[in-house]
N, C-alpha and C. Protein backbone atom coordinates (compact mmCIF):
# COMPACT_ATOMS: atom_id res chain seq x y z
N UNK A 1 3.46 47.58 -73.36
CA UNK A 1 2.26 48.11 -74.00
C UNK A 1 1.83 49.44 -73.38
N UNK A 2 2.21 49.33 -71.92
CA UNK A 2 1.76 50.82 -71.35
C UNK A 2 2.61 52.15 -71.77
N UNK A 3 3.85 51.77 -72.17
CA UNK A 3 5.13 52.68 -72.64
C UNK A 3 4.39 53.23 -73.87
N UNK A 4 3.60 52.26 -74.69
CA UNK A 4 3.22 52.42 -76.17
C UNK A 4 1.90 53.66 -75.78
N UNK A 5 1.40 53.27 -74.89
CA UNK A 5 0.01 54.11 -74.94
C UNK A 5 0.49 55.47 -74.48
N UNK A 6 1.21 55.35 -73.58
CA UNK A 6 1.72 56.81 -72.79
C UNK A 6 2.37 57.34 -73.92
N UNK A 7 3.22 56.90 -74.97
CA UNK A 7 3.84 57.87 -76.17
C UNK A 7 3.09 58.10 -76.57
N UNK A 8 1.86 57.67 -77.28
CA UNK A 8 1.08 57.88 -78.26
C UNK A 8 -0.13 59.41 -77.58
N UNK A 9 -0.29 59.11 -76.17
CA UNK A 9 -1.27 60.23 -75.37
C UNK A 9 -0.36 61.32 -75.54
N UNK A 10 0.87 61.47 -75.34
CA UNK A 10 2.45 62.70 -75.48
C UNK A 10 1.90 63.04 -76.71
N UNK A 11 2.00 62.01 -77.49
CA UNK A 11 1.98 62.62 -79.28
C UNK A 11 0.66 63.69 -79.51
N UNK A 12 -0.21 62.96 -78.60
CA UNK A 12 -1.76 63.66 -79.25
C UNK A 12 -1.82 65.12 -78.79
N UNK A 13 -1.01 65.09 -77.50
CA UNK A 13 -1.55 66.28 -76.60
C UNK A 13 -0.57 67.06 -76.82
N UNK A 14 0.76 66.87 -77.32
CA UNK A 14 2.03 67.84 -78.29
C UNK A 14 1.52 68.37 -79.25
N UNK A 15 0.94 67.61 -80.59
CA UNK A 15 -0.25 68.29 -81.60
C UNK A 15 -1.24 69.42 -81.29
N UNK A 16 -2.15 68.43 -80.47
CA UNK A 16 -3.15 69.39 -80.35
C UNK A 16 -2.58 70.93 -79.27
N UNK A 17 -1.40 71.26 -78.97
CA UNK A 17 -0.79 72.47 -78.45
C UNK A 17 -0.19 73.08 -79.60
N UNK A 18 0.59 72.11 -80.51
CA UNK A 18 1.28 72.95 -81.88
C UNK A 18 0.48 73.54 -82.65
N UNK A 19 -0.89 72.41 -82.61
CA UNK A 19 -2.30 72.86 -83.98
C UNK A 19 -2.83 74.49 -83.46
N UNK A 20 -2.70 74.34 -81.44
CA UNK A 20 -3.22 75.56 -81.28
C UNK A 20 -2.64 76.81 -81.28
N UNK A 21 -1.47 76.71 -81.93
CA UNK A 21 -0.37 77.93 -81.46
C UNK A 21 -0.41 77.97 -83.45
N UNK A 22 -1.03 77.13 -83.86
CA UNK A 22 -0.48 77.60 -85.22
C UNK A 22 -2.23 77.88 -86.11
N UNK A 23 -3.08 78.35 -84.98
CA UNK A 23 -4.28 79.30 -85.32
C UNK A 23 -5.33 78.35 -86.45
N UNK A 24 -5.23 76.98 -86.08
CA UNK A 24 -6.00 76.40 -86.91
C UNK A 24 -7.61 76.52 -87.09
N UNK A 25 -8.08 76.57 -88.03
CA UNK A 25 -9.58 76.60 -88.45
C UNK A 25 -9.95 75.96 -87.27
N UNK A 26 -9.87 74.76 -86.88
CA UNK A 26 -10.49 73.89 -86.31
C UNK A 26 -9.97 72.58 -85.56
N UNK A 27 -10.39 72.80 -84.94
CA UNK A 27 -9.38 71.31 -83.79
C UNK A 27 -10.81 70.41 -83.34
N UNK A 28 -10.50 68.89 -83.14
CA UNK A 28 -11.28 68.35 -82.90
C UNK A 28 -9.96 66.72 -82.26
N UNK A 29 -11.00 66.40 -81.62
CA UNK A 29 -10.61 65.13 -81.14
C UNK A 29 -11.89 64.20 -80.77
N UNK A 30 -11.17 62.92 -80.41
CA UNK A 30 -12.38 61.51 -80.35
C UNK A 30 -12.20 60.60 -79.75
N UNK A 31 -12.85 59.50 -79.33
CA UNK A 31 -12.78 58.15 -79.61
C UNK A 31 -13.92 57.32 -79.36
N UNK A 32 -13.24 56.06 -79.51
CA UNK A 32 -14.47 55.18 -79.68
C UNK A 32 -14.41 53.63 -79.88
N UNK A 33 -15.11 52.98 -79.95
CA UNK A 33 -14.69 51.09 -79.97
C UNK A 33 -14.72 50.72 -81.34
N UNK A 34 -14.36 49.95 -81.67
CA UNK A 34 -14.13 49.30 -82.85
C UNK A 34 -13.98 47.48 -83.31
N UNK A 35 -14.70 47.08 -84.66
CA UNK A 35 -15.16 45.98 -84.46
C UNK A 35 -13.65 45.77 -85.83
N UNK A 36 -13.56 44.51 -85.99
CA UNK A 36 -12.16 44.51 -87.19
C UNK A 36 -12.28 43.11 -87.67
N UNK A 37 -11.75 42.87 -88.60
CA UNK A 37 -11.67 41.61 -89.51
C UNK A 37 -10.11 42.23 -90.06
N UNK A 38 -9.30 40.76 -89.35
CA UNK A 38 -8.09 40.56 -89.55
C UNK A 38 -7.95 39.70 -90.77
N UNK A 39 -7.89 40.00 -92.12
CA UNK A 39 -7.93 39.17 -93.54
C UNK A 39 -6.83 38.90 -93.21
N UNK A 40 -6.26 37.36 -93.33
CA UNK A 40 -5.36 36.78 -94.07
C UNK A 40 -4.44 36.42 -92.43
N UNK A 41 -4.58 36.83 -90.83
CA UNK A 41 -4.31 36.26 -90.36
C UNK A 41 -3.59 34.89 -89.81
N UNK A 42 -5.21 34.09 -90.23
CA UNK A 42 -5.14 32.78 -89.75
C UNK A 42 -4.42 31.96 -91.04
N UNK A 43 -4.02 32.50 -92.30
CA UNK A 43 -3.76 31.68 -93.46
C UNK A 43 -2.82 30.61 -93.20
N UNK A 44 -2.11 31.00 -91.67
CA UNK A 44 -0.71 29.27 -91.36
C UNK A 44 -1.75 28.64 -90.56
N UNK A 45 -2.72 29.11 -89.89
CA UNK A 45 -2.85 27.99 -89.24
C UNK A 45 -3.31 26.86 -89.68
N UNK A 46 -3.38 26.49 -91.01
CA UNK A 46 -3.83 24.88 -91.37
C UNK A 46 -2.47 24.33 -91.15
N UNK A 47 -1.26 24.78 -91.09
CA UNK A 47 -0.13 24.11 -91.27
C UNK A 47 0.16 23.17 -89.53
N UNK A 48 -0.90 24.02 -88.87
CA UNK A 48 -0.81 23.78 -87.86
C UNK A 48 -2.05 22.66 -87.22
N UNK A 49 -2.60 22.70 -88.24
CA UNK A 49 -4.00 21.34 -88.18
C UNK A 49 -5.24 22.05 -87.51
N UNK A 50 -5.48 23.91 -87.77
CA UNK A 50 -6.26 24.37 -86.65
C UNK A 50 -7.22 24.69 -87.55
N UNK A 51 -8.98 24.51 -87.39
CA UNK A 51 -9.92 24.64 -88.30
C UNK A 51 -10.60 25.62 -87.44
N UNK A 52 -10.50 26.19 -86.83
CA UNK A 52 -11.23 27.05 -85.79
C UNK A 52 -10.96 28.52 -85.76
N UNK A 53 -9.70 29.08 -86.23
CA UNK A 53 -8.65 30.58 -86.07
C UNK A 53 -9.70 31.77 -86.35
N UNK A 54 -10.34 32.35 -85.45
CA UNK A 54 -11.09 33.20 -85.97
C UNK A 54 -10.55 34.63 -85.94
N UNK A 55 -10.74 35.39 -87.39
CA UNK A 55 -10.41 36.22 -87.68
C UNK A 55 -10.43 37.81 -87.34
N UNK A 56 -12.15 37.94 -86.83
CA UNK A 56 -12.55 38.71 -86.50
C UNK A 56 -11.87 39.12 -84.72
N UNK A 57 -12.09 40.47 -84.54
CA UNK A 57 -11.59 41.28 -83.28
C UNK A 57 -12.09 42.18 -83.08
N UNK A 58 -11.96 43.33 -81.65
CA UNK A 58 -12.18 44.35 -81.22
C UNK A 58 -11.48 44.86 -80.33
N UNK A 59 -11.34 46.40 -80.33
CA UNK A 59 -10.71 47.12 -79.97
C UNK A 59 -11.33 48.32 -79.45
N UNK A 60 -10.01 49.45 -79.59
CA UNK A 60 -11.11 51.26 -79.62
C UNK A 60 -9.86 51.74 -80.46
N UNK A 61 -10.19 53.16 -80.55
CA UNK A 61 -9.38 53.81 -81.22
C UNK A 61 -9.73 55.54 -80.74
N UNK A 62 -8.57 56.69 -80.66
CA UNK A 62 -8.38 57.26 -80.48
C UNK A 62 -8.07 58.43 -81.26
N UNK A 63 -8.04 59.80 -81.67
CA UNK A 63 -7.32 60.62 -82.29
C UNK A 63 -7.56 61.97 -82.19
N UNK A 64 -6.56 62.97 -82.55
CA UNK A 64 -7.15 63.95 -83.45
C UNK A 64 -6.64 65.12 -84.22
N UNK A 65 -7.32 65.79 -84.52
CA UNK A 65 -6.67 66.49 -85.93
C UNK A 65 -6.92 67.82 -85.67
N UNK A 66 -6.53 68.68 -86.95
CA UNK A 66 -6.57 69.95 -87.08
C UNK A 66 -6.81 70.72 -88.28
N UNK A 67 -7.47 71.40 -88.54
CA UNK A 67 -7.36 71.73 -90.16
C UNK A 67 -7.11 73.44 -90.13
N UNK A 68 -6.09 73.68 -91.12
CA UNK A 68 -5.62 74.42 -91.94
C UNK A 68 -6.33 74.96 -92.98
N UNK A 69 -6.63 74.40 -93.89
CA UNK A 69 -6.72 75.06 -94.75
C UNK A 69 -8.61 74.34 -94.99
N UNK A 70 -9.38 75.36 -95.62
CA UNK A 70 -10.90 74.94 -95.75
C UNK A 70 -11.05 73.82 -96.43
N UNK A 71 -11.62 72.46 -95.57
CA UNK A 71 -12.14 71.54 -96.32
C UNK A 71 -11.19 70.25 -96.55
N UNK A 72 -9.84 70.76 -95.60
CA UNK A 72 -8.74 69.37 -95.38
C UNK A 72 -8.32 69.58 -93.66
N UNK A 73 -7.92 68.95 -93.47
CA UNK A 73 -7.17 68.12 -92.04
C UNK A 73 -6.10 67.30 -92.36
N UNK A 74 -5.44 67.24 -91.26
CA UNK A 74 -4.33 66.67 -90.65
C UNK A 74 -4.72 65.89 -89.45
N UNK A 75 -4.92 64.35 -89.24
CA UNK A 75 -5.15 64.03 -88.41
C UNK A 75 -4.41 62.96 -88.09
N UNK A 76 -4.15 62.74 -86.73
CA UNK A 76 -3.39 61.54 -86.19
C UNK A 76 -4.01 60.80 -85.07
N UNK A 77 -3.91 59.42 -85.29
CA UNK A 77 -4.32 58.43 -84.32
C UNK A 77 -3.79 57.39 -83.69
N UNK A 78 -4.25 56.23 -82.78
CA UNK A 78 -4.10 55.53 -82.71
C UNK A 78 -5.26 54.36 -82.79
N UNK A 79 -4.76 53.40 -83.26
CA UNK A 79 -5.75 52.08 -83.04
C UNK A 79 -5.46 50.58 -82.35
N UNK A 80 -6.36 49.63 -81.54
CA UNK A 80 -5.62 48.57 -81.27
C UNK A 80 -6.98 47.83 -82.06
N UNK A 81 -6.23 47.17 -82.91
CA UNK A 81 -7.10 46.03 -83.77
C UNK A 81 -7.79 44.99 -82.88
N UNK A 82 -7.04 44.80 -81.80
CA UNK A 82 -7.81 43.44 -81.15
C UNK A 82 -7.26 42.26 -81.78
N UNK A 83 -7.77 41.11 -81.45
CA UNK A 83 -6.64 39.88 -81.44
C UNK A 83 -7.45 38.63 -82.82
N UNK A 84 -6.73 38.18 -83.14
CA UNK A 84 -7.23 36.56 -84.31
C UNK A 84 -6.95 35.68 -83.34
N UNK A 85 -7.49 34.68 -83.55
CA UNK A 85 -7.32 33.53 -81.94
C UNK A 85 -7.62 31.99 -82.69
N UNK A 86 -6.59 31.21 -82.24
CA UNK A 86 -7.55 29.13 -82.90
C UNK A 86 -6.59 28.66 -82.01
N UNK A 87 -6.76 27.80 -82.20
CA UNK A 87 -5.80 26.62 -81.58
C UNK A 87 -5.25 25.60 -82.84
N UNK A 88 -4.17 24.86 -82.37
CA UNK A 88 -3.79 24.20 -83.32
C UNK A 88 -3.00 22.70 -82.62
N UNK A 89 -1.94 22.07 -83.32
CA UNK A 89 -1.27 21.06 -82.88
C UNK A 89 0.37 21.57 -83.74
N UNK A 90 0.97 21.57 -82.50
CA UNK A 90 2.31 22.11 -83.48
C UNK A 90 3.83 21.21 -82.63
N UNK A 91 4.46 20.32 -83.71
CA UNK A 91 5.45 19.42 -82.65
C UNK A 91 4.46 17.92 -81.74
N UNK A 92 3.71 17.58 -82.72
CA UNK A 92 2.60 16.74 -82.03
C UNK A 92 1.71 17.28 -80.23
N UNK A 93 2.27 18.91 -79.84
CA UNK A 93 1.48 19.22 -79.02
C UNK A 93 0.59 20.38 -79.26
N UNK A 94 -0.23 20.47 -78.43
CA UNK A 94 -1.31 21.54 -78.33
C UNK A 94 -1.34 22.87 -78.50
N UNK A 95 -1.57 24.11 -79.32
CA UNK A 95 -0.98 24.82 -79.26
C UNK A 95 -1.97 26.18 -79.44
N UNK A 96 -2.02 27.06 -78.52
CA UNK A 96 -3.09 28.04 -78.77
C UNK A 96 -2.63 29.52 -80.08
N UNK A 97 -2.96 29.72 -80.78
CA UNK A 97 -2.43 30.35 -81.60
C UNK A 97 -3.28 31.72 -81.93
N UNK A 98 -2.59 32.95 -82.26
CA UNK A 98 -2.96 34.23 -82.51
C UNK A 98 -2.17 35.16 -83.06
N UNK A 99 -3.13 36.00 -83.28
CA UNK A 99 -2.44 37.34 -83.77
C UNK A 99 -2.57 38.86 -83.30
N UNK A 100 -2.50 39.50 -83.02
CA UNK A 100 -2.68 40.73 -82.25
C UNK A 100 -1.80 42.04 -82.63
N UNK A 101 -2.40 42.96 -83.10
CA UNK A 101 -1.80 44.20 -83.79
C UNK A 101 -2.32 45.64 -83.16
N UNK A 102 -1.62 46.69 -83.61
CA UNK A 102 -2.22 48.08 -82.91
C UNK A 102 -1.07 49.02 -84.02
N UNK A 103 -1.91 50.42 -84.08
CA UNK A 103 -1.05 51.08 -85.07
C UNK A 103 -1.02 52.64 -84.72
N UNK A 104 -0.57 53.57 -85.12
CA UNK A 104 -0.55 54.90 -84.58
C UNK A 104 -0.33 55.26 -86.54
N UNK A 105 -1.41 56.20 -86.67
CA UNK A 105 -1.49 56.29 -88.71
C UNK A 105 -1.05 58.52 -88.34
N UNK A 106 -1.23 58.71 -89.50
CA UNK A 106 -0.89 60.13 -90.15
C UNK A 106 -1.93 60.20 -91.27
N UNK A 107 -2.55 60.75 -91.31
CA UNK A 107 -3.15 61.25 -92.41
C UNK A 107 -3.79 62.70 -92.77
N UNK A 108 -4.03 62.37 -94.25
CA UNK A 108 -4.63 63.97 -94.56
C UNK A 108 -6.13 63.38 -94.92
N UNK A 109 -6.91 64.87 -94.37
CA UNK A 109 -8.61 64.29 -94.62
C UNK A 109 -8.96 65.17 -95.46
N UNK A 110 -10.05 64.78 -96.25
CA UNK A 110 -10.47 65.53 -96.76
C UNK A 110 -12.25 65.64 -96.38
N UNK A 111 -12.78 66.67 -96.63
CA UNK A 111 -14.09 66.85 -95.80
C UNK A 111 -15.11 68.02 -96.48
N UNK A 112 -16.54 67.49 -96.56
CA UNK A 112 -17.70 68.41 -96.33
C UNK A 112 -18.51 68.22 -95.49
N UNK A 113 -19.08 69.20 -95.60
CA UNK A 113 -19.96 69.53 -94.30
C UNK A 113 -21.42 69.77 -95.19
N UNK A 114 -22.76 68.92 -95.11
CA UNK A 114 -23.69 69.81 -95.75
C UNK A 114 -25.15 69.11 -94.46
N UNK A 115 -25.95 70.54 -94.62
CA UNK A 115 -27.20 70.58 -93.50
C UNK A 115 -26.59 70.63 -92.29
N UNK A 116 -25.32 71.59 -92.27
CA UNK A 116 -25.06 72.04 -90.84
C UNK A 116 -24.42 71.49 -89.67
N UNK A 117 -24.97 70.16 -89.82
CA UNK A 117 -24.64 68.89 -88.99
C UNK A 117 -23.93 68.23 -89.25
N UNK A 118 -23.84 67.33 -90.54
CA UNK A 118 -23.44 66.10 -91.04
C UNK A 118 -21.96 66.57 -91.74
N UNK A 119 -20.86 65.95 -91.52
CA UNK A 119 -19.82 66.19 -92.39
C UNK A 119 -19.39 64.59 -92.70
N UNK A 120 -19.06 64.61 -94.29
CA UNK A 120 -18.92 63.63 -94.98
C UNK A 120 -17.19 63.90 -95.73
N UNK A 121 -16.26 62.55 -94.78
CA UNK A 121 -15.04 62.79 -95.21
C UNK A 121 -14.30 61.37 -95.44
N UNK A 122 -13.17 61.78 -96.20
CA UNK A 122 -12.46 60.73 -96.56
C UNK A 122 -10.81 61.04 -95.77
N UNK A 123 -10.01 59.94 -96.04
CA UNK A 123 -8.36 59.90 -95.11
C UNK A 123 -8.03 58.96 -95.71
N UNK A 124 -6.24 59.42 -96.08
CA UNK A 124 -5.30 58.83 -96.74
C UNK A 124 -4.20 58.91 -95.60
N UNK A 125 -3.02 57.86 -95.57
CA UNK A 125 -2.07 58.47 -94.96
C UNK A 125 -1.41 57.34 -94.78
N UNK A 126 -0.40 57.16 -94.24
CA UNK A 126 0.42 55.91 -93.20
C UNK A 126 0.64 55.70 -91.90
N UNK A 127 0.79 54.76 -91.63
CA UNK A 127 0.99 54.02 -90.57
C UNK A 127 2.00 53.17 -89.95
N UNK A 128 2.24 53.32 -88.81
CA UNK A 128 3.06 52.38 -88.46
C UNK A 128 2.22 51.22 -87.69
N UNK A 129 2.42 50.19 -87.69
CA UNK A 129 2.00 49.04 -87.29
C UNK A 129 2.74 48.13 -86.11
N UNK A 130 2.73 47.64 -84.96
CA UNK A 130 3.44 46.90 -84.29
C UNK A 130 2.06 45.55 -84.15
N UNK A 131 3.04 44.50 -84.01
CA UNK A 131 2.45 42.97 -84.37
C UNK A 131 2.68 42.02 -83.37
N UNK A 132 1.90 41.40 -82.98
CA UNK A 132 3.07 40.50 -82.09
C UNK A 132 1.91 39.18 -82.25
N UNK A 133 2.94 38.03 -82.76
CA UNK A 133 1.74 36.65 -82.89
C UNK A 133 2.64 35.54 -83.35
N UNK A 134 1.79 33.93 -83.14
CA UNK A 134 2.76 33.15 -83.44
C UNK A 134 2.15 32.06 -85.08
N UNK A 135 1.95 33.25 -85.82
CA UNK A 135 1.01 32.88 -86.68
C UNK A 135 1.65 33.13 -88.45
N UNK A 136 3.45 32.73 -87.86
CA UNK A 136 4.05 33.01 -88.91
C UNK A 136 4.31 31.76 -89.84
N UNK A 137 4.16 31.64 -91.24
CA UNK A 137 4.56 30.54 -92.10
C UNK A 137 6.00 30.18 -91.40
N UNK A 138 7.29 30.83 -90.82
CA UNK A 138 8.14 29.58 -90.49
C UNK A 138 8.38 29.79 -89.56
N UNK A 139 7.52 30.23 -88.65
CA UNK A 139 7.84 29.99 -87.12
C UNK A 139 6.58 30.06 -86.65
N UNK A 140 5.63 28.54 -86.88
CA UNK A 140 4.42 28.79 -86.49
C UNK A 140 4.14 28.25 -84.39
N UNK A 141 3.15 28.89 -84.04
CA UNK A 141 3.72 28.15 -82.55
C UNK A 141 4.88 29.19 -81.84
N UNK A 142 5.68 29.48 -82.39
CA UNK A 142 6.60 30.66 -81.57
C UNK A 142 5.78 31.77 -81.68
N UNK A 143 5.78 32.51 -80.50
CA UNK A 143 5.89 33.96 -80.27
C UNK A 143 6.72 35.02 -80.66
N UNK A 144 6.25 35.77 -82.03
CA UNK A 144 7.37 36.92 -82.02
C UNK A 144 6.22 38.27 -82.07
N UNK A 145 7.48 39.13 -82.41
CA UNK A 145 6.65 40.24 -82.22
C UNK A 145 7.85 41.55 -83.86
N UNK A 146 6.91 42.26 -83.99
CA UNK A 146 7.48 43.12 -85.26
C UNK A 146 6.90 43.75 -85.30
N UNK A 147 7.19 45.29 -86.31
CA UNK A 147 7.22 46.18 -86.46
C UNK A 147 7.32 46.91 -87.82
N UNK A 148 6.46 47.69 -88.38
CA UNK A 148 6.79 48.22 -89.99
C UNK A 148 5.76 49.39 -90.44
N UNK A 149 5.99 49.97 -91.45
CA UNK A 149 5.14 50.60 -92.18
C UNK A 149 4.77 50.64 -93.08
N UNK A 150 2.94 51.13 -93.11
CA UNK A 150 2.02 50.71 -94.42
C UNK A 150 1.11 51.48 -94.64
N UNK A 151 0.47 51.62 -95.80
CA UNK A 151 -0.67 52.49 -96.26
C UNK A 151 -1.98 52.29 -95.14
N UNK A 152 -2.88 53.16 -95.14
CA UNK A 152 -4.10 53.28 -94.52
C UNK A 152 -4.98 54.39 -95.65
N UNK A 153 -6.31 54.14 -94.69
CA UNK A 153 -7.25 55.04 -95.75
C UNK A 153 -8.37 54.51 -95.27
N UNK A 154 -9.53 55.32 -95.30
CA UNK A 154 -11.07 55.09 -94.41
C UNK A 154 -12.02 56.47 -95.33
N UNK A 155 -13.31 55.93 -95.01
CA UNK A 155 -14.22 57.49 -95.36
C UNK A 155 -15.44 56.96 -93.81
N UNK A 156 -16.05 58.15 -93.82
CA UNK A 156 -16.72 57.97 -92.59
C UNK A 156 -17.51 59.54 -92.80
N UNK A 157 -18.82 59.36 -91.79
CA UNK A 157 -19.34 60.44 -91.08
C UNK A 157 -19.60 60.77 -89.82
N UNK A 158 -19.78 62.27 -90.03
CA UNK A 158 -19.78 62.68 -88.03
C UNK A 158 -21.27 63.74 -88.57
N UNK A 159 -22.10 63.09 -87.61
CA UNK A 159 -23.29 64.35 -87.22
C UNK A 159 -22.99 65.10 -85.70
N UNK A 160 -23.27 66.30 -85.83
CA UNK A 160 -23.34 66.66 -84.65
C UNK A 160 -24.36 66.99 -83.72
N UNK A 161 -24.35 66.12 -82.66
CA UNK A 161 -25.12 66.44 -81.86
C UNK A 161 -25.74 67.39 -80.76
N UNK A 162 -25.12 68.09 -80.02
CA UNK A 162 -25.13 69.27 -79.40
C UNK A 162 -24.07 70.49 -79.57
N UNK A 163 -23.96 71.34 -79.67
CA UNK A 163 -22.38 71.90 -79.47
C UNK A 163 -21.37 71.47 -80.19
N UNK A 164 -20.63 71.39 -79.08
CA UNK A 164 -19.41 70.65 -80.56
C UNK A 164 -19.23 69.19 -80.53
N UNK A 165 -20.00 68.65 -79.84
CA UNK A 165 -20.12 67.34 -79.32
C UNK A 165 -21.00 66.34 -80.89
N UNK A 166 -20.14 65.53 -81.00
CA UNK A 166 -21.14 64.82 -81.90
C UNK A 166 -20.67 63.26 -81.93
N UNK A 167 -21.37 62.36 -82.67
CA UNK A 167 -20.84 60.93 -83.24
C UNK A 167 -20.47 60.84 -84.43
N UNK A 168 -19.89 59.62 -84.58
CA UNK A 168 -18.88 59.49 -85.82
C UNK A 168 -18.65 58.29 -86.04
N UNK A 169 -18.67 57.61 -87.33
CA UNK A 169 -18.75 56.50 -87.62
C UNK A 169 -17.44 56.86 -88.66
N UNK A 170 -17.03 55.41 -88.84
CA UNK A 170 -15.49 55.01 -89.97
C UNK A 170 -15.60 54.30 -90.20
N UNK A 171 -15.36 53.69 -91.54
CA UNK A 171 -14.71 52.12 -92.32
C UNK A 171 -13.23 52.50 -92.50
N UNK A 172 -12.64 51.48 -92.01
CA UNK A 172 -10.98 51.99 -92.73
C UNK A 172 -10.39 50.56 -92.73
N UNK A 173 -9.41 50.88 -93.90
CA UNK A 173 -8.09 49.59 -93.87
C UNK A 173 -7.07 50.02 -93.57
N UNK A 174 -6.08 49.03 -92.95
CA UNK A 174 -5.04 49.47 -92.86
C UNK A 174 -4.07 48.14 -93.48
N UNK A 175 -3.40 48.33 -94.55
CA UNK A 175 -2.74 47.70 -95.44
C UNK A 175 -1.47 46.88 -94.79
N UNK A 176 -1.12 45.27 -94.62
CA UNK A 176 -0.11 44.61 -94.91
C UNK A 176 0.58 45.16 -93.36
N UNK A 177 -0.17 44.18 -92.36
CA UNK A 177 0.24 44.53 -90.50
C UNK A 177 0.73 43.26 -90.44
N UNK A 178 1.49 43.10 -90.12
CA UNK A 178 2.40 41.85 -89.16
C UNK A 178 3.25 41.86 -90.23
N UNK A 179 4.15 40.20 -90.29
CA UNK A 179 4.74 40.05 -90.85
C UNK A 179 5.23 38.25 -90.92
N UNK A 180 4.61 38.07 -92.48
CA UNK A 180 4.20 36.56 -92.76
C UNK A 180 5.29 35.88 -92.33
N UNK A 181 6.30 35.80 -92.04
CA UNK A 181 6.97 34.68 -91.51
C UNK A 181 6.88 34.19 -90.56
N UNK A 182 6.85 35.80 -89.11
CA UNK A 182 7.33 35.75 -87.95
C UNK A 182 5.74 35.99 -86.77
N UNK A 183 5.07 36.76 -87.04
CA UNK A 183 4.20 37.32 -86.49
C UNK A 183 2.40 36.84 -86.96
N UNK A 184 2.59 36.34 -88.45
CA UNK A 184 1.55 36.68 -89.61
C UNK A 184 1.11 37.96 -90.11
N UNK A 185 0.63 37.84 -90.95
CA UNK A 185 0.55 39.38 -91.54
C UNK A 185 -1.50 39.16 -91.98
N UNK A 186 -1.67 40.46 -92.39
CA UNK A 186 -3.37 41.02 -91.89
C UNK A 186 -3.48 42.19 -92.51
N UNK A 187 -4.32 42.38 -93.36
CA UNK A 187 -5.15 43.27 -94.13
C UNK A 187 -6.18 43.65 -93.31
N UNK A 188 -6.35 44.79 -91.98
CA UNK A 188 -7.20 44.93 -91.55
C UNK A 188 -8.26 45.78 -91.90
N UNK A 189 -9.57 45.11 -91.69
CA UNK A 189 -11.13 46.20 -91.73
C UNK A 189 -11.56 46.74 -90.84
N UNK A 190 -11.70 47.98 -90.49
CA UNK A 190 -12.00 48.85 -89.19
C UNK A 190 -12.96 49.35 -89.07
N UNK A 191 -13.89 48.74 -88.43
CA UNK A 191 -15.54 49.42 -88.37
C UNK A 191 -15.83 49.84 -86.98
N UNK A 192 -15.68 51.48 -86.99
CA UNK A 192 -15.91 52.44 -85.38
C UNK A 192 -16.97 53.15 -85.55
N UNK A 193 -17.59 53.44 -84.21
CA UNK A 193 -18.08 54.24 -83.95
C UNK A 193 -17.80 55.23 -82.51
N UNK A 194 -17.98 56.43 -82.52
CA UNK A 194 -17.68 56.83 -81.59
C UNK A 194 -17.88 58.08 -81.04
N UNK A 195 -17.50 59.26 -80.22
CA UNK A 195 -18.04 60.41 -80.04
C UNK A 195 -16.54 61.73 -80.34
N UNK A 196 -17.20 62.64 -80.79
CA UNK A 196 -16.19 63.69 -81.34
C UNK A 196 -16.55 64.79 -80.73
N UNK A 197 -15.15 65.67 -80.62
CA UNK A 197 -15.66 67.11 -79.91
C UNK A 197 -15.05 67.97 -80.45
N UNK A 198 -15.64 69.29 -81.65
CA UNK A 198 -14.57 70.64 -82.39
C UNK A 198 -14.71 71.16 -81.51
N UNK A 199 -13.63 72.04 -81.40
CA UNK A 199 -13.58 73.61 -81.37
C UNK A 199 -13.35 74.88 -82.42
């Protein structure tokens, strides 16, 4: 997991040197915590006799972008969803069961800015997803772990507060994470808040 974070910090800080050599409008970066609802998670664990699997998680999330051209961006991130958790009975024994995901997305934003402060934007893009849980229809109780890619997309606002310093709020999904056999799979909801800084 530490291999994963150290690529992903390479990725951000390679960008934000390319964004600056290639004279962008505007550079900005962030982060911040994040609350999530893992849909569709826990859907094996009845197979497993578990009435408890709760869906909900937390995390943070990281990123940032650059814009080109007036009124769009290019931004890249990372997120860790945080974990689905129950217990169950699997093989007539006891069995603690979960799900746990994190993703690194691409997207293009689109954005206004009105009263100076407030910019009101939307993001499309993809993602890659890594999964690891034992919350698969045929391997429930085992531990695996997987890997794939899927749509994303969020709208959100940032006021600014001093300088270039401001907060920033997001809703986002990120479409079809794990993978129902092996891992379970999750329609995640991403509700952040957090602090942002342009230049």
């Amino acid at each position: 997991m530490r291999s994963k974070h150290g690529i992903a910090a390479a990725f951000f800080v390679s960008l934000w040197f390319v964004a600056s050599g290639a004279h962008a409008l505007e550079l900005y970066g962030g982060a911040g915590g994040v609350m999530t609802t893992l849909s569709g998670s826990c859907d094996a664990a009845g197979t497993a006799g578990s009435s408890n699997c709760d869906q909900g998680g937390s995390g943070y999330k990281a990123f940032v972008g650059f814009q080109l051209i007036p009124l769009t961006a290019i931004e890249v991130g990372y997120v860790d969803f945080g974990k689905a958790e129950g217990t169950g009975t699997v093989g007539g024994m006891p069995r603690s069961l979960s799900f746990e995901a994190n993703s690194i997305y691409v997207a293009g934003v689109l954005r206004a800015t009105v009263l100076d402060r407030v910019t009101l934007f939307g993001k499309l893009g993809v993602q890659r997803w890594d999964a690891k849980g034992n919350l698969g229809t045929t391997s429930i109780g085992t531990q695996q772990s997987d890997n794939g890619y899927n749509a994303m997309g969020g709208v959100g606002l940032s006021v600014r507060i001093v300088g270039p310093l401001g907060i920033i709020g997001e809703v986002e999904r990120y479409e079809g994470v794990g993978n129902t056999d092996t891992t379970g799979r999750a329609n995640i909801n991403v509700y952040s808040i957090g602090l942002v800084v342009r230049f």
